[in-house]
Protein backbone atom coordinates (compact mmCIF):
# COMPACT_ATOMS: atom_id res chain seq x y z
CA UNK A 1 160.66 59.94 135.71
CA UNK A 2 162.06 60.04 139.24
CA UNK A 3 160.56 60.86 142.58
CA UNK A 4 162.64 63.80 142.57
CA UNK A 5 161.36 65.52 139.42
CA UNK A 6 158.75 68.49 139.95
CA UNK A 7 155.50 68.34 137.92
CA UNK A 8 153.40 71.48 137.31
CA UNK A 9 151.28 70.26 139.49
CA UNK A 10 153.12 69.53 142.06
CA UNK A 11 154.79 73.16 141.86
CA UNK A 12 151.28 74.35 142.71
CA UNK A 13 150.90 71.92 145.56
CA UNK A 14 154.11 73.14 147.64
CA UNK A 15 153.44 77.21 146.67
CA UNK A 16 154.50 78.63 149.47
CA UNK A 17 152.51 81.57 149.13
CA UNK A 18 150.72 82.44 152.20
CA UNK A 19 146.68 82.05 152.01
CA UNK A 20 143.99 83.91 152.82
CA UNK A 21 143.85 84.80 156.90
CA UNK A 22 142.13 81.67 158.44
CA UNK A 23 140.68 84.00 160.78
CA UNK A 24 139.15 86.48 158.80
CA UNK A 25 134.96 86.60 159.04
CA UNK A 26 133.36 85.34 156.31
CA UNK A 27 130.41 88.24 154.80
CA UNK A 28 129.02 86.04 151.84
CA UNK A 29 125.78 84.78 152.80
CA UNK A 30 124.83 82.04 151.07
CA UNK A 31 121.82 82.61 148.99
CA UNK A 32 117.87 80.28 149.67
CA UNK A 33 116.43 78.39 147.14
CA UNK A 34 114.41 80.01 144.66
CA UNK A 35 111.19 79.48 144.48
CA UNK A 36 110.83 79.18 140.66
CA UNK A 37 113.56 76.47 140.96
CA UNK A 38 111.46 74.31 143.54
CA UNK A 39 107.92 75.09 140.98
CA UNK A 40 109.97 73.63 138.37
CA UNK A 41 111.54 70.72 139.92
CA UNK A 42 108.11 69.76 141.17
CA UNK A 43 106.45 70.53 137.67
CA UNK A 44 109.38 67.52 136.46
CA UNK A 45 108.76 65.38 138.81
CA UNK A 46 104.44 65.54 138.54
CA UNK A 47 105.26 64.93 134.59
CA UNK A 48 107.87 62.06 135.34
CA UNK A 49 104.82 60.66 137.68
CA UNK A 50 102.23 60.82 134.74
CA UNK A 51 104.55 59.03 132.45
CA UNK A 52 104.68 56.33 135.09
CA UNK A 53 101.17 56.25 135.48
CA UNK A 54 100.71 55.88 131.39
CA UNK A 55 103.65 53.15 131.13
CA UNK A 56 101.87 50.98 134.11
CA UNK A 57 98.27 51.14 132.30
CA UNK A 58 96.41 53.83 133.55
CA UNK A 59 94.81 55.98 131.33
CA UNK A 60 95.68 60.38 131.77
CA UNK A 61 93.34 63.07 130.45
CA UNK A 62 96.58 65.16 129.46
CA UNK A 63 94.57 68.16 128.58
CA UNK A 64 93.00 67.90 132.20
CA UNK A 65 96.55 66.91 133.38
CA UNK A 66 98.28 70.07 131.88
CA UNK A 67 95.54 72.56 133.08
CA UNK A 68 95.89 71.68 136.72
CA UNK A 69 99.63 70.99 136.55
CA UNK A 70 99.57 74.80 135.25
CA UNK A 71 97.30 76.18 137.98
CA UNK A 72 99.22 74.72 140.51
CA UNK A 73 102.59 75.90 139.29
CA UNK A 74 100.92 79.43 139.40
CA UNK A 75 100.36 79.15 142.81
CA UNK A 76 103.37 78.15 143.46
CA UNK A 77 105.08 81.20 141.99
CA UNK A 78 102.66 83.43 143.90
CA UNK A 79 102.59 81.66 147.20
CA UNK A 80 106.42 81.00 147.21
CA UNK A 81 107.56 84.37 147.30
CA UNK A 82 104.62 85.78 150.15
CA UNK A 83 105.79 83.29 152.35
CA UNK A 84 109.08 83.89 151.88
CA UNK A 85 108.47 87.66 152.31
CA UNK A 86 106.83 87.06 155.87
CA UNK A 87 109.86 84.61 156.64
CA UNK A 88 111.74 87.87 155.99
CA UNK A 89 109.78 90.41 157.46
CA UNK A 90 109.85 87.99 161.04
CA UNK A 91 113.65 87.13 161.15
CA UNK A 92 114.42 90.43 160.17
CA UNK A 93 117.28 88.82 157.07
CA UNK A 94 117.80 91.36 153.96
């Protein structure tokens, strides 16, 4: 194959269609995090924690372990969307 020949994917690298206008506003607005995704991120990383804890020697009630672990991941999904509803209600975003 020669430097001459055309791939596929070099026919899509020279298109000379034109693009989108470069100046043309931009109206997506990029969505926050979601609360239920933060809860259960921090729910993984409290279990990863206990496993740690139980693989260096320590001993884990897991029944008292899962009840608070629960409780607090309520919270979270009750707090985490009131505080994001005053962040709203102050900045004035939709």
């Amino acid at each position: 194959m020669s430097t001459d020949d055309v791939t596929p994917t070099d026919a899509v690298a020279h298109d000379d269609a034109p693009s989108a206008a470069p100046d043309a506003p931009r109206t997506q607005h990029r969505p926050g995090v979601r609360v239920g995704t933060v809860v259960g991120g921090l729910i993984v990383v409290l279990l990863g924690a206990g496993v740690l804890l139980v693989a260096a020697g320590y001993t884990v009630d897991v029944q008292l372990a899962a009840i608070v672990l629960l409780i607090a991941a309520g919270v979270g999904l009750i707090l985490g969307p009131l505080v994001q509803g005053l962040r709203r209600g102050r900045t004035g975003d939709q």
